[in-house]
N, C-alpha and C. Protein backbone atom coordinates (compact mmCIF):
# COMPACT_ATOMS: atom_id res chain seq x y z
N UNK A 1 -7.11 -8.50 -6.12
CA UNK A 1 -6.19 -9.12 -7.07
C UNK A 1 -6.85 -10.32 -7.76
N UNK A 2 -7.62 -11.14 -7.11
CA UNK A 2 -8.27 -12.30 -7.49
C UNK A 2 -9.51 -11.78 -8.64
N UNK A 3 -9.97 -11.02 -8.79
CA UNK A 3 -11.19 -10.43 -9.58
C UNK A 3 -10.43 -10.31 -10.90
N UNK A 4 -9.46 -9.68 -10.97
CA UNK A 4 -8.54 -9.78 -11.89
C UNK A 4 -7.59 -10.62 -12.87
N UNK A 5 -7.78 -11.68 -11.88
CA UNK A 5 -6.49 -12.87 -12.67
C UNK A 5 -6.95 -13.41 -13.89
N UNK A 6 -7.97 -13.34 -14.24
CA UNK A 6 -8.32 -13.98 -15.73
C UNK A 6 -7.93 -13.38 -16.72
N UNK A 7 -8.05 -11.98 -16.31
CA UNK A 7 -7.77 -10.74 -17.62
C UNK A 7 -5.69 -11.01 -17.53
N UNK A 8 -5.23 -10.86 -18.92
CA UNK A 8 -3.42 -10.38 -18.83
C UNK A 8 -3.24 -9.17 -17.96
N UNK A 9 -1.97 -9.48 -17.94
CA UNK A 9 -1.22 -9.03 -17.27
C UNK A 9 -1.11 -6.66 -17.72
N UNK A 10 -0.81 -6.85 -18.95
CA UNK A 10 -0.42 -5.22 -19.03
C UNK A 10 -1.54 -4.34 -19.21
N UNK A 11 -0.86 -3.12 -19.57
CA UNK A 11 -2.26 -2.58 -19.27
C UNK A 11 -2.89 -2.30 -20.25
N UNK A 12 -3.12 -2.75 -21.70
CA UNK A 12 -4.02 -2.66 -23.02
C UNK A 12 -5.35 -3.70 -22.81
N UNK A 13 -4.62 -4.91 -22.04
CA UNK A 13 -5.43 -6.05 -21.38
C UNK A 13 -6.31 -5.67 -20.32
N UNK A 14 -5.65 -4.58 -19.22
CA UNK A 14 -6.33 -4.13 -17.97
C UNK A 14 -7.66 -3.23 -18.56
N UNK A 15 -7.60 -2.51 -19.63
CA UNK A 15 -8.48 -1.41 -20.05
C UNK A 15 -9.43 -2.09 -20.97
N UNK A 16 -8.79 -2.70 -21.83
CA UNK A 16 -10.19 -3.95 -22.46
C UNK A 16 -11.01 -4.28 -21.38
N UNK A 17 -10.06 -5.10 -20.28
CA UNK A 17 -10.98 -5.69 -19.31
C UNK A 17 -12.15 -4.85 -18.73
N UNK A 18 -11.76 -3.67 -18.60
CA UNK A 18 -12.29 -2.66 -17.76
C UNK A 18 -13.59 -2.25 -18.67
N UNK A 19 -13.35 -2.18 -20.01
CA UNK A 19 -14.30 -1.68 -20.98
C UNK A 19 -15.69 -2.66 -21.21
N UNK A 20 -15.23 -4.13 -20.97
CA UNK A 20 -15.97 -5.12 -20.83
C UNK A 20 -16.34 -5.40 -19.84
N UNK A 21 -16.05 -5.39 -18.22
CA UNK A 21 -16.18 -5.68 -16.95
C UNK A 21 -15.66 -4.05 -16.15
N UNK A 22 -16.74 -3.19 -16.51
CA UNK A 22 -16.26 -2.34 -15.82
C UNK A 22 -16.45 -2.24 -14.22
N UNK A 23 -17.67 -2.70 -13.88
CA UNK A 23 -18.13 -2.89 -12.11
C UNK A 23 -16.88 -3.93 -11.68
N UNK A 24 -17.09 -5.20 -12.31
CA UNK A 24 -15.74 -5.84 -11.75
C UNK A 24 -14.54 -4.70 -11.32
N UNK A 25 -13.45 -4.52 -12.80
CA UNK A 25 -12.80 -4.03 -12.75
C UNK A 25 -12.53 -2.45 -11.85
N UNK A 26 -13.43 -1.82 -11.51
CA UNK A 26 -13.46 -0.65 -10.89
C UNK A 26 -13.54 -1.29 -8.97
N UNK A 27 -14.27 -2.12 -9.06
CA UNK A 27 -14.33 -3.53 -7.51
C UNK A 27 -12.45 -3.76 -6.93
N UNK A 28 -12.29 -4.26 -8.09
CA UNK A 28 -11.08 -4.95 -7.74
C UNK A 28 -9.82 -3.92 -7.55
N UNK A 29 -10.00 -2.90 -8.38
CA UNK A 29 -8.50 -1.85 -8.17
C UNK A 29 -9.25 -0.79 -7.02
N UNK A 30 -10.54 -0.36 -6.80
CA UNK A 30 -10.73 0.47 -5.78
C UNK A 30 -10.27 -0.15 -4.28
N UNK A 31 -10.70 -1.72 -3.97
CA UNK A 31 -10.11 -2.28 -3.52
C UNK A 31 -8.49 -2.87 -3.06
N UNK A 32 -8.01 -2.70 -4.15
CA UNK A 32 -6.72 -2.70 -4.00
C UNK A 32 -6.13 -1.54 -3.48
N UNK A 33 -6.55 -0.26 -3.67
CA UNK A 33 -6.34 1.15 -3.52
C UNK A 33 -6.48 1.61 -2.14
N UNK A 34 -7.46 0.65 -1.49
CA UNK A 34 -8.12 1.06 -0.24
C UNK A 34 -7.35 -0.20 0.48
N UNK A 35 -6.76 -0.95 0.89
CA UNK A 35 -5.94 -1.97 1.29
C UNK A 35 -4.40 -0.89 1.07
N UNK A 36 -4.36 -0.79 -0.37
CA UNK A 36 -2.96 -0.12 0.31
C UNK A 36 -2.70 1.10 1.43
N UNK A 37 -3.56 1.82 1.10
CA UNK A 37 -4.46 2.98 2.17
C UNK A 37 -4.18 2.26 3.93
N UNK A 38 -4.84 1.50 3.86
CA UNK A 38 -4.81 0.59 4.61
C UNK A 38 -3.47 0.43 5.75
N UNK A 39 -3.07 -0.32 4.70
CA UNK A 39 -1.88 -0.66 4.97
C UNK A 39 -0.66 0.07 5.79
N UNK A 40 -0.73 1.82 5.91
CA UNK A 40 -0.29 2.88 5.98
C UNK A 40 0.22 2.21 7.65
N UNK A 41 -0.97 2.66 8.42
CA UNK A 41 -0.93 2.25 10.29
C UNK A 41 -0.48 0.91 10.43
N UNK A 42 -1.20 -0.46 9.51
CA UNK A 42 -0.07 -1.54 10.06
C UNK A 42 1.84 -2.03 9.96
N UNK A 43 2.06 -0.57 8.61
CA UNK A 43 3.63 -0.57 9.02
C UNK A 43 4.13 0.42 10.30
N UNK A 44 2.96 1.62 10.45
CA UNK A 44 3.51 2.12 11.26
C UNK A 44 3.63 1.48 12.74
N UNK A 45 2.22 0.35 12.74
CA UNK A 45 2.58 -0.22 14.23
C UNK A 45 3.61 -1.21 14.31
N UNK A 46 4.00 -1.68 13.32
CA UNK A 46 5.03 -2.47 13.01
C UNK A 46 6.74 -1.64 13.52
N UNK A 47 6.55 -1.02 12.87
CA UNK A 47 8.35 -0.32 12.77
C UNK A 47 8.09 0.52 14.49
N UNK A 48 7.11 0.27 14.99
CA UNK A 48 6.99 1.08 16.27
C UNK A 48 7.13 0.29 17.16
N UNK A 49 7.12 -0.88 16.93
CA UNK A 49 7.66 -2.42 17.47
C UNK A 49 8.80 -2.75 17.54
N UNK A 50 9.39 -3.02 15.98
CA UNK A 50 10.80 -2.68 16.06
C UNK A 50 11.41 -1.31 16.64
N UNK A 51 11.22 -0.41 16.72
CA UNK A 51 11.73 0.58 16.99
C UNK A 51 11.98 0.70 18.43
N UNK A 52 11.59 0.05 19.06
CA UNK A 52 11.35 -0.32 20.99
C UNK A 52 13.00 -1.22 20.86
N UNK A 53 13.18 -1.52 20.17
CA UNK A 53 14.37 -2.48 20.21
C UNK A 53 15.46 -2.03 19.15
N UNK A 54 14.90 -1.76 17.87
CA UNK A 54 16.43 -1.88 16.92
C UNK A 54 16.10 0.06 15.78
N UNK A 55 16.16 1.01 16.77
CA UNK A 55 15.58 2.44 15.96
C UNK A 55 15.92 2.47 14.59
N UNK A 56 17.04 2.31 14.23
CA UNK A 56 17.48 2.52 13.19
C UNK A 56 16.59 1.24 11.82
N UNK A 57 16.85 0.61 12.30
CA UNK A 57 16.29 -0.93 11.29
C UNK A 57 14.45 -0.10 10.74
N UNK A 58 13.66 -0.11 12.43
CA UNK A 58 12.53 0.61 11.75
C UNK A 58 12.16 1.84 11.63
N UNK A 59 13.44 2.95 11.45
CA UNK A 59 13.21 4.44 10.69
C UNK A 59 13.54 3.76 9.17
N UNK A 60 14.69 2.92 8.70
CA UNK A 60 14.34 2.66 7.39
C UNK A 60 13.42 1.76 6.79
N UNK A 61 13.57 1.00 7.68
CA UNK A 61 11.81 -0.13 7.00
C UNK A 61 11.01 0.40 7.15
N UNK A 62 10.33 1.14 8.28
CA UNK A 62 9.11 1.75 8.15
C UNK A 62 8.76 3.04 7.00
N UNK A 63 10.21 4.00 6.96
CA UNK A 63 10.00 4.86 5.56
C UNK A 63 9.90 4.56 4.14
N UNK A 64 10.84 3.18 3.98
CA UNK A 64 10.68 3.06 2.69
C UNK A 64 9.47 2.01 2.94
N UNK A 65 8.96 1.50 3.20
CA UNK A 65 7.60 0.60 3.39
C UNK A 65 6.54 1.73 2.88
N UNK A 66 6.44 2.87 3.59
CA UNK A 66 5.35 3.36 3.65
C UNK A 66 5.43 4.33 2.47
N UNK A 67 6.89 5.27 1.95
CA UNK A 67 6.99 5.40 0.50
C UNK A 67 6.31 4.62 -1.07
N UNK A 68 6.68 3.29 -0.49
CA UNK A 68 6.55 2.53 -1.40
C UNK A 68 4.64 2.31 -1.43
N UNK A 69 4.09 2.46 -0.37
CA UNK A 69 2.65 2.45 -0.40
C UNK A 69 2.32 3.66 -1.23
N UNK A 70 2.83 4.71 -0.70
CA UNK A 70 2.63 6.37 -1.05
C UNK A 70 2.83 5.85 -2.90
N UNK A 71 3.57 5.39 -3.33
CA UNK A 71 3.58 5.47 -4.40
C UNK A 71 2.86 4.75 -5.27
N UNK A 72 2.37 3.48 -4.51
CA UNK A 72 1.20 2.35 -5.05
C UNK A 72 -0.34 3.12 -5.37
N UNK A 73 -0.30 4.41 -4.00
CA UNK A 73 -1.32 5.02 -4.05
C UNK A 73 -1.31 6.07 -5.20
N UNK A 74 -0.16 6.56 -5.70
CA UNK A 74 -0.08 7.50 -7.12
C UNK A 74 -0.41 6.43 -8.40
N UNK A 75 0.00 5.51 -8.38
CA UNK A 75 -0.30 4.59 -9.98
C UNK A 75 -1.64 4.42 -9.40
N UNK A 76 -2.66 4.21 -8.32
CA UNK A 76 -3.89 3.76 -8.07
C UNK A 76 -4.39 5.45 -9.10
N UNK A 77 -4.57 6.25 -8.43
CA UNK A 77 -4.51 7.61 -9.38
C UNK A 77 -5.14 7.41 -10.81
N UNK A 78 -3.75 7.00 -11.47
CA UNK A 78 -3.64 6.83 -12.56
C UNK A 78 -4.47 6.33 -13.57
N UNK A 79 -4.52 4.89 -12.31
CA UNK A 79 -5.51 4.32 -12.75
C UNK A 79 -6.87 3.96 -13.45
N UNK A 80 -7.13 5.24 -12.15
CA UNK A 80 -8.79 5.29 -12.35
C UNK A 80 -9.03 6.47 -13.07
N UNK A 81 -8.02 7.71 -13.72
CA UNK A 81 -8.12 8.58 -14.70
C UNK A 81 -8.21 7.95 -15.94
N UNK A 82 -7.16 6.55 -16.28
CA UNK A 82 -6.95 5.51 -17.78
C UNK A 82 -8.69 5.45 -17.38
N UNK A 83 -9.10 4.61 -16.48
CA UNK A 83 -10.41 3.94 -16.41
C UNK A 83 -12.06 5.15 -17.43
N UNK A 84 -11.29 6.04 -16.48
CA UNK A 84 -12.54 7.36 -16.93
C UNK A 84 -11.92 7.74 -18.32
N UNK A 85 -11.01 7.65 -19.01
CA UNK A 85 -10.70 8.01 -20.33
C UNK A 85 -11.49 7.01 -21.20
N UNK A 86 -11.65 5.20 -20.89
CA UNK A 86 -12.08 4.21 -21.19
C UNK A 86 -13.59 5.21 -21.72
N UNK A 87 -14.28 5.16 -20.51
CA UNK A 87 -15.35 5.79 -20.46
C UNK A 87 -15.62 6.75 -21.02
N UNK A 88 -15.03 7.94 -21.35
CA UNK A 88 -15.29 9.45 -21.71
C UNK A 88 -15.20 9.36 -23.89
N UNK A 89 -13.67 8.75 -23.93
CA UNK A 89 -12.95 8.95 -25.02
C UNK A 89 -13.33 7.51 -25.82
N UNK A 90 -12.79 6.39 -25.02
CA UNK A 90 -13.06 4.88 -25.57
C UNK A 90 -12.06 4.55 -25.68
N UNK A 91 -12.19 2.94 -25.62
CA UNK A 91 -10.86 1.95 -25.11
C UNK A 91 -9.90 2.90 -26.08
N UNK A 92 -9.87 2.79 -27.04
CA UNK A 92 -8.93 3.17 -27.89
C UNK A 92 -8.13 4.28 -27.89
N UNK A 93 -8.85 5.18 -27.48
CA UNK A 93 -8.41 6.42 -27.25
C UNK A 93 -7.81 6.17 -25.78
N UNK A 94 -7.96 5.68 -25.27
CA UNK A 94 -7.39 5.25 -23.93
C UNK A 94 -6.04 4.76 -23.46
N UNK A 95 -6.00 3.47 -24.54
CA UNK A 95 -4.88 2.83 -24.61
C UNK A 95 -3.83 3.72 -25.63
N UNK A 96 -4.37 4.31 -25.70
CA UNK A 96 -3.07 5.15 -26.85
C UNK A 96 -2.72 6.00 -25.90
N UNK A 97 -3.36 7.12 -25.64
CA UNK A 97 -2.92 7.81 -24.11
C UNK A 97 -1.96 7.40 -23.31
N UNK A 98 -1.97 6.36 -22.60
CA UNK A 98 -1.74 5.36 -21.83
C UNK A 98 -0.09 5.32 -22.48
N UNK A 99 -0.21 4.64 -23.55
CA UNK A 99 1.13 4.37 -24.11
C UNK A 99 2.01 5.07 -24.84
N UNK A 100 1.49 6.48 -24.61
CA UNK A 100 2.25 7.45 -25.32
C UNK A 100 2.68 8.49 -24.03
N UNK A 101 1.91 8.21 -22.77
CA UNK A 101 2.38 8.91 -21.34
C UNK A 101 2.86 8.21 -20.92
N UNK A 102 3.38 6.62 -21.11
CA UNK A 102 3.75 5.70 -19.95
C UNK A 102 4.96 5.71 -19.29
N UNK A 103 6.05 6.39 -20.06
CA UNK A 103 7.39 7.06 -19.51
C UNK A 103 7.51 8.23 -19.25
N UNK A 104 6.09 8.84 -18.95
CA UNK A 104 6.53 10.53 -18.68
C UNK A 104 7.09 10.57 -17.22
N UNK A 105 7.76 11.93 -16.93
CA UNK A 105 8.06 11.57 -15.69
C UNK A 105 6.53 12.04 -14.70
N UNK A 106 7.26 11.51 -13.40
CA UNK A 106 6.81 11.95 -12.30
C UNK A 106 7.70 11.89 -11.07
N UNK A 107 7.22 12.24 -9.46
CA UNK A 107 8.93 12.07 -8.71
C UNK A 107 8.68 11.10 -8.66
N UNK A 108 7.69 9.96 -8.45
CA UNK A 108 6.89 8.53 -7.52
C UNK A 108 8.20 7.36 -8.82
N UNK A 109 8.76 7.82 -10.05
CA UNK A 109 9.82 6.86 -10.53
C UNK A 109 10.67 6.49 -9.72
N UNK A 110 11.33 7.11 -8.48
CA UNK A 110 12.14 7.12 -7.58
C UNK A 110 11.81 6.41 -6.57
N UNK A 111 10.72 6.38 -6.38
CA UNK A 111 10.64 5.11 -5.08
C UNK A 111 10.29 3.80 -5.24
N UNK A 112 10.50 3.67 -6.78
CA UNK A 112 10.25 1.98 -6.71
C UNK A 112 11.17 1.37 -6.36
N UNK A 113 12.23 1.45 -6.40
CA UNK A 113 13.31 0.95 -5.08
C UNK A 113 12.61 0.50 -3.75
N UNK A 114 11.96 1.39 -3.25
CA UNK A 114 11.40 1.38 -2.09
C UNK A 114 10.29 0.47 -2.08
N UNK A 115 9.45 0.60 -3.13
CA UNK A 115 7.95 -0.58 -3.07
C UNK A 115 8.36 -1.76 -2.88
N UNK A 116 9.88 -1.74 -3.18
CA UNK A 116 10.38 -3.54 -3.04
C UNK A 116 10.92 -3.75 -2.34
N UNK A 117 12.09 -2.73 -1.36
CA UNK A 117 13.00 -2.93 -0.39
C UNK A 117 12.38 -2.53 0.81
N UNK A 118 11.77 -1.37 1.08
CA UNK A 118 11.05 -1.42 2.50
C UNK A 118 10.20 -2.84 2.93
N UNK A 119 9.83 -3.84 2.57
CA UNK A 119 9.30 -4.74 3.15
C UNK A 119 10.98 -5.91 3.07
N UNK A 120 11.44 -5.41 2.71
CA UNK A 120 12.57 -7.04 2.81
C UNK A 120 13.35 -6.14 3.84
N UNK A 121 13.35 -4.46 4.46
CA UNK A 121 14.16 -4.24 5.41
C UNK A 121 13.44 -4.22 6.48
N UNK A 122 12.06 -4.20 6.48
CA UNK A 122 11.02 -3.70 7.36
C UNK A 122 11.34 -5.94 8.23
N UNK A 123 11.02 -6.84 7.20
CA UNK A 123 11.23 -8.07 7.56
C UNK A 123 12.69 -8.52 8.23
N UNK A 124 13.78 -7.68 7.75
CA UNK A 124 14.74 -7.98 8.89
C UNK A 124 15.05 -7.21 10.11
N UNK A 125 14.14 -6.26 10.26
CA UNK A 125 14.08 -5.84 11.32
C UNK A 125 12.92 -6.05 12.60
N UNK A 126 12.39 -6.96 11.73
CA UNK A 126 11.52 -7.55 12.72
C UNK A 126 12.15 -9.25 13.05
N UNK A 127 12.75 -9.49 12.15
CA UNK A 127 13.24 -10.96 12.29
C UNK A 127 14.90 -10.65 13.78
N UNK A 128 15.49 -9.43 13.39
CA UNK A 128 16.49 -9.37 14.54
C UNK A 128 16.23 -8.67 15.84
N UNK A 129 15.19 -8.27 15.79
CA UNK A 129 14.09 -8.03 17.32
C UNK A 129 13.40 -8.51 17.65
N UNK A 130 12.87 -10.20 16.91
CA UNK A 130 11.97 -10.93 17.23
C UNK A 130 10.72 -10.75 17.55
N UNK A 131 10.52 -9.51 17.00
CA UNK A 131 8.88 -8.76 16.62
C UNK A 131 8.41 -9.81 15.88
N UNK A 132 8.67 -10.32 15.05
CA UNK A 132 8.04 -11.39 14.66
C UNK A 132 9.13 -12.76 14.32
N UNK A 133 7.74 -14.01 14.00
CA UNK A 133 8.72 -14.94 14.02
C UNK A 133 9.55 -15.25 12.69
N UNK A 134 10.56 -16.22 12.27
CA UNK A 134 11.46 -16.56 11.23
C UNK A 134 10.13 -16.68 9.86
N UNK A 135 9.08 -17.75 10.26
CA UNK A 135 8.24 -17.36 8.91
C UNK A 135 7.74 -16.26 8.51
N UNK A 136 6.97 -15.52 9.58
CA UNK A 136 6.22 -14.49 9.17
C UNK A 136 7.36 -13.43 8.24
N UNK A 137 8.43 -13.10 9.14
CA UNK A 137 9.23 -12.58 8.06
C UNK A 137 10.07 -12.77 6.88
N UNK A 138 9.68 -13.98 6.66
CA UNK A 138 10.00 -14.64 5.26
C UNK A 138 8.99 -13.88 4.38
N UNK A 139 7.63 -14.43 4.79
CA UNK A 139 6.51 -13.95 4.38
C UNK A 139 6.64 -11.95 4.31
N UNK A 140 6.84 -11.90 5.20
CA UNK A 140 6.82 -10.26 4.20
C UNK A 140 7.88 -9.97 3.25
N UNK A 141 8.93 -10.58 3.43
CA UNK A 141 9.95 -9.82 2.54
C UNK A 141 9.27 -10.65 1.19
N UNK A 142 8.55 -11.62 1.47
CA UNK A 142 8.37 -12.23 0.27
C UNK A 142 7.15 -10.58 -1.06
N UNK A 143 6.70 -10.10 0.15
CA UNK A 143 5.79 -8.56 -0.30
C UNK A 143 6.48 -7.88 -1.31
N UNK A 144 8.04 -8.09 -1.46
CA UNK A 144 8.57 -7.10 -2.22
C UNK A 144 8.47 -7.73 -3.83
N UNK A 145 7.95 -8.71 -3.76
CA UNK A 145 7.58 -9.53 -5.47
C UNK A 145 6.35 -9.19 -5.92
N UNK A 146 5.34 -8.16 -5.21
CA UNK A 146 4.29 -8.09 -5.87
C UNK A 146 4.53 -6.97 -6.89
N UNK A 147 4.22 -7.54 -8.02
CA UNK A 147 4.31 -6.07 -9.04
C UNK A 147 3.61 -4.87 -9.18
N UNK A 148 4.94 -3.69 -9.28
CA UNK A 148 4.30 -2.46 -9.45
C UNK A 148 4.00 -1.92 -10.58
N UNK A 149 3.52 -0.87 -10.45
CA UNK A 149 3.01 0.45 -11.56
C UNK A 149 1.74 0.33 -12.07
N UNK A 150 1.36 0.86 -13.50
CA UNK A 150 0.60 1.56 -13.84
C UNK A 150 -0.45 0.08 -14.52
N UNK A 151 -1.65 0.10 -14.11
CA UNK A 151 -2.64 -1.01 -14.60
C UNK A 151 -2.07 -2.40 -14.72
N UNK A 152 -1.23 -2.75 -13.75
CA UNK A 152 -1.13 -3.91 -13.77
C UNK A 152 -1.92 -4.77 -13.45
N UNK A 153 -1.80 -6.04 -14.16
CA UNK A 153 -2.66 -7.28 -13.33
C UNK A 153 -2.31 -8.11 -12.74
N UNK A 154 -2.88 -9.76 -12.62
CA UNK A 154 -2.70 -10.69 -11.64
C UNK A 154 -1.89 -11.37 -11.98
N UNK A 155 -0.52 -12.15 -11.63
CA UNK A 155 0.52 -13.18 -12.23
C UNK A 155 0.30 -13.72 -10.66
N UNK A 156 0.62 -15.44 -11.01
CA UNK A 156 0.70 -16.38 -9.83
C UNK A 156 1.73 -15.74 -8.76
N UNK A 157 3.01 -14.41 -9.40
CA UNK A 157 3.66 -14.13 -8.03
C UNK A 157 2.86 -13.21 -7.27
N UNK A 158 1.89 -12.42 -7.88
CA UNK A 158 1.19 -11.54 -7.04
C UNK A 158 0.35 -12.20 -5.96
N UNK A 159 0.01 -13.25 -6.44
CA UNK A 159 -1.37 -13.95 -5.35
C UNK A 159 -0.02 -14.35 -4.32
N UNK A 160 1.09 -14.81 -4.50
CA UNK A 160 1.82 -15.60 -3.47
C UNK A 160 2.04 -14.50 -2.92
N UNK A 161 2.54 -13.36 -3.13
CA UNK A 161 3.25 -12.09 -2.49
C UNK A 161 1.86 -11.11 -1.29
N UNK A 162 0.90 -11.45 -2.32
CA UNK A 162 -0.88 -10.88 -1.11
C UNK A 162 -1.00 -12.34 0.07
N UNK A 163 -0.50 -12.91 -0.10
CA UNK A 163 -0.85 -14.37 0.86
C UNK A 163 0.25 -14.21 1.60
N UNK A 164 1.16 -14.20 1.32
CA UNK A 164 2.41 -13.93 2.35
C UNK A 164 1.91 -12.83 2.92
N UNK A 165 1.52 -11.94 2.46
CA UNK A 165 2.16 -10.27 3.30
C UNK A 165 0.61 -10.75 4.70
N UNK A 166 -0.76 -11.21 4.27
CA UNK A 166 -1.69 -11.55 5.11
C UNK A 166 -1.32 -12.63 6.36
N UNK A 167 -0.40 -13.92 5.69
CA UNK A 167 0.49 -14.74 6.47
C UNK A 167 1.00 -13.71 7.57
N UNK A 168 2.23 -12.91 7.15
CA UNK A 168 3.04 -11.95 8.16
C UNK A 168 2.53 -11.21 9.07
N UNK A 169 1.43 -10.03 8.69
CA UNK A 169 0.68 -9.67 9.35
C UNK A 169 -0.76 -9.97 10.06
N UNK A 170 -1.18 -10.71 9.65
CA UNK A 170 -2.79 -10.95 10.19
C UNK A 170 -3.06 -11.65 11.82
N UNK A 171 -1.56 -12.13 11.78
CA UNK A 171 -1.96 -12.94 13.29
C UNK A 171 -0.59 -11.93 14.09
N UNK A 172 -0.56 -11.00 13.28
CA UNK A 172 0.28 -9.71 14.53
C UNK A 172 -0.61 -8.52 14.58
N UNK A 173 -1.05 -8.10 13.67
CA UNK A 173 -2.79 -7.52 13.76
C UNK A 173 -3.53 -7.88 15.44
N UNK A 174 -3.76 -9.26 15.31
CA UNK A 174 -4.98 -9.85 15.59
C UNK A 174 -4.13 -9.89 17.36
N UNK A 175 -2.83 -9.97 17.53
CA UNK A 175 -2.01 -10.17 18.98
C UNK A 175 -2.19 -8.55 19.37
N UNK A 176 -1.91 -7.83 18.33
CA UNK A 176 -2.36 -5.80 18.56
C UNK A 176 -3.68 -5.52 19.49
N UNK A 177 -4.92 -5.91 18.83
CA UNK A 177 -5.63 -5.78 18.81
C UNK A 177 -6.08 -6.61 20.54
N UNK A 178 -5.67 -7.87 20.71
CA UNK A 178 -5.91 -8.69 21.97
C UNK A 178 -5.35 -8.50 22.84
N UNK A 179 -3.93 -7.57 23.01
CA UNK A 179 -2.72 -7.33 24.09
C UNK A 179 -3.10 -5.76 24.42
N UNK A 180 -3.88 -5.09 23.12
CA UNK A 180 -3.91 -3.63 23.36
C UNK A 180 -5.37 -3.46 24.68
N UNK A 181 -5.36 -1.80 25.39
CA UNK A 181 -6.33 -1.92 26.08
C UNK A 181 -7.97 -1.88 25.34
N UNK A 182 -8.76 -2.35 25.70
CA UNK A 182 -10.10 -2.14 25.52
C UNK A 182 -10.65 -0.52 25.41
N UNK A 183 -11.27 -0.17 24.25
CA UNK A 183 -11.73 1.11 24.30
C UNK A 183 -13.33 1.40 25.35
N UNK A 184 -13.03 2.49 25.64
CA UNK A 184 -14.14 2.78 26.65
C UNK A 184 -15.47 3.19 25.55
N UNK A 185 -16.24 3.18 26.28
CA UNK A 185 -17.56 3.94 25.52
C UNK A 185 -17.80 5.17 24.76
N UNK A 186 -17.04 5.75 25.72
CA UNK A 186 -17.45 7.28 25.72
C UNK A 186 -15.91 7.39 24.49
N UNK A 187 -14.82 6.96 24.42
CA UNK A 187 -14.06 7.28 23.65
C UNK A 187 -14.58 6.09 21.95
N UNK A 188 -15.38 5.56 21.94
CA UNK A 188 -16.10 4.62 21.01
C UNK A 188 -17.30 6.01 20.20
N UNK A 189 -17.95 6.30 21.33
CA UNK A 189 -18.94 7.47 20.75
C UNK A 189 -17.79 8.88 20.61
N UNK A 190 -16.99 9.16 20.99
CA UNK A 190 -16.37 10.25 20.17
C UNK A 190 -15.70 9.89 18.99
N UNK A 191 -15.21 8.82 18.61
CA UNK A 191 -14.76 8.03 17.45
C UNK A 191 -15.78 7.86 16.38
N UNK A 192 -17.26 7.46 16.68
CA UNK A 192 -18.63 7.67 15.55
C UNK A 192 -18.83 8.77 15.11
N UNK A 193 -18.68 10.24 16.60
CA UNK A 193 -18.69 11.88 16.18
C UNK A 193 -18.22 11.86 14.95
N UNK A 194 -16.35 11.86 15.43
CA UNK A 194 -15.70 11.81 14.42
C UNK A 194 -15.97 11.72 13.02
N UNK A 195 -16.17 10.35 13.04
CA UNK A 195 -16.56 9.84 11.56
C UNK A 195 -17.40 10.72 10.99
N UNK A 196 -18.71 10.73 11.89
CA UNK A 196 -19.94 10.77 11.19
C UNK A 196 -19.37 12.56 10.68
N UNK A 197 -19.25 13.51 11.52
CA UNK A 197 -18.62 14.96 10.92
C UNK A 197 -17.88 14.61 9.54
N UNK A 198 -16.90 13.88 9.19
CA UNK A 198 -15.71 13.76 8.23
C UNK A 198 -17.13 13.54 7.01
N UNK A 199 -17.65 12.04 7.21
CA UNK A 199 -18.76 12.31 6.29
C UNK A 199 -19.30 13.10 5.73
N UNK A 200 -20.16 13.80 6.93
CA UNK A 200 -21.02 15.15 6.47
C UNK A 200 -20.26 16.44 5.61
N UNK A 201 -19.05 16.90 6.27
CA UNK A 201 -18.52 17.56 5.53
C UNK A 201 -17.88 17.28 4.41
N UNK A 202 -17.89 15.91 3.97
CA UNK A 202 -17.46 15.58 2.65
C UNK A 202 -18.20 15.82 1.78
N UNK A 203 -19.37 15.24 2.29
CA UNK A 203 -20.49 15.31 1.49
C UNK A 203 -21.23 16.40 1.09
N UNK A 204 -20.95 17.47 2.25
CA UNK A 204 -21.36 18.90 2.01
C UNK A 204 -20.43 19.65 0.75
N UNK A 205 -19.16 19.49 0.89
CA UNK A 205 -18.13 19.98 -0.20
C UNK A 205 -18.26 19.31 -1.05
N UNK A 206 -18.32 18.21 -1.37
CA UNK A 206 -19.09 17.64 -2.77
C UNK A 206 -19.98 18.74 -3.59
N UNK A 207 -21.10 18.06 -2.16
CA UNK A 207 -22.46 18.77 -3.39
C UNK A 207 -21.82 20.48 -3.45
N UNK A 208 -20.83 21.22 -3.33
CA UNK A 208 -20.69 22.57 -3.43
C UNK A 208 -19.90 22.48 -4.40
């Protein structure tokens, strides 16, 4: 989000930027893309927290939380197709695209409800099971102000809304991680297998 804040806010501004700062710009939203990605397992360990105590609170915070990611991850999409049009066609041809598809449908219109309310329900259900404390869940519900959709950029509420949501989670992360058991070796080297296979066969279907 920070790579971004100099450039405006919509997205005629996002695709200039991109046309002029394309390594930046491709840095900062792949990044953003891969954080929301991210993000997927720390609601699920979250609402699996609440859920030990209040089921109902985290079957709906945790679904619409993680909807609302699901759908951050469709405008990420989008994104980087506007980006390669930049590239292929030119800004111009880009931004016209852009603004002549920008109300088409898709289903992902329907869960922006959700990009904003799963974290302000996901935060009172951790605030009335005392999964976490009175700030931290200030701090997430504060998550539901970061703006959505298609090539957006940086406004002073987005940086407060990425600082809160790191506030909320980072030192319940970090209690996960110190309370959970220690991984063994042998389950450490089947975890590298893992990886390293997912790689190879990516990379094999690529080059095919």
């Amino acid at each position: 989000m920070l790579l971004r804040v100099r450039f405006h806010f919509f997205f005629p501004d996002q695709l200039a930027a991109y046309d002029e700062h394309p390594t930046l710009m491709t840095v900062s939203y792949s990044a953003f893309a891969a954080g929301t990605v991210v993000m997927c397992p720390a609601v699920i360990a979250l609402a699996t927290r609440i859920g030990a105590f209040r089921p109902t609170w985290a079957a709906f915070g945790g679904t619409l939380a993680l909807v609302g990611l699901f759908a951050r991850t469709f405008h990420a999409g989008i994104d980087h197709l506007a980006f390669q049009l930049v590239d292929v066609q030119g800004r111009s041809v880009a931004t016209t695209a852009v603004a002549d598809s920008y109300q088409g449908f898709h289903i992902f219109q329907y869960a922006s409800f959700a990009i904003m309310l799963g974290w302000i329900v996901l935060a009172a259900g951790a605030w009335r099971t005392g999964v976490l404390g009175r700030p931290s869940c200030l701090c997430l519900s504060l998550t539901s102000a970061l703006p959505l959709g298609v090539l957006k950029g940086t406004t002073p509420l987005s940086i407060v809304a990425i600082v809160a949501l790191c506030v909320a989670l980072a030192p319940f992360g970090l209690k996960i991680l110190l309370d959970g058991p220690r991984p063994t070796r042998r389950s450490v080297a089947h975890l590298a297998v893992s990886i390293a296979l997912v790689v190879i066969l990516g990379a094999v279907s690529s080059l095919g």
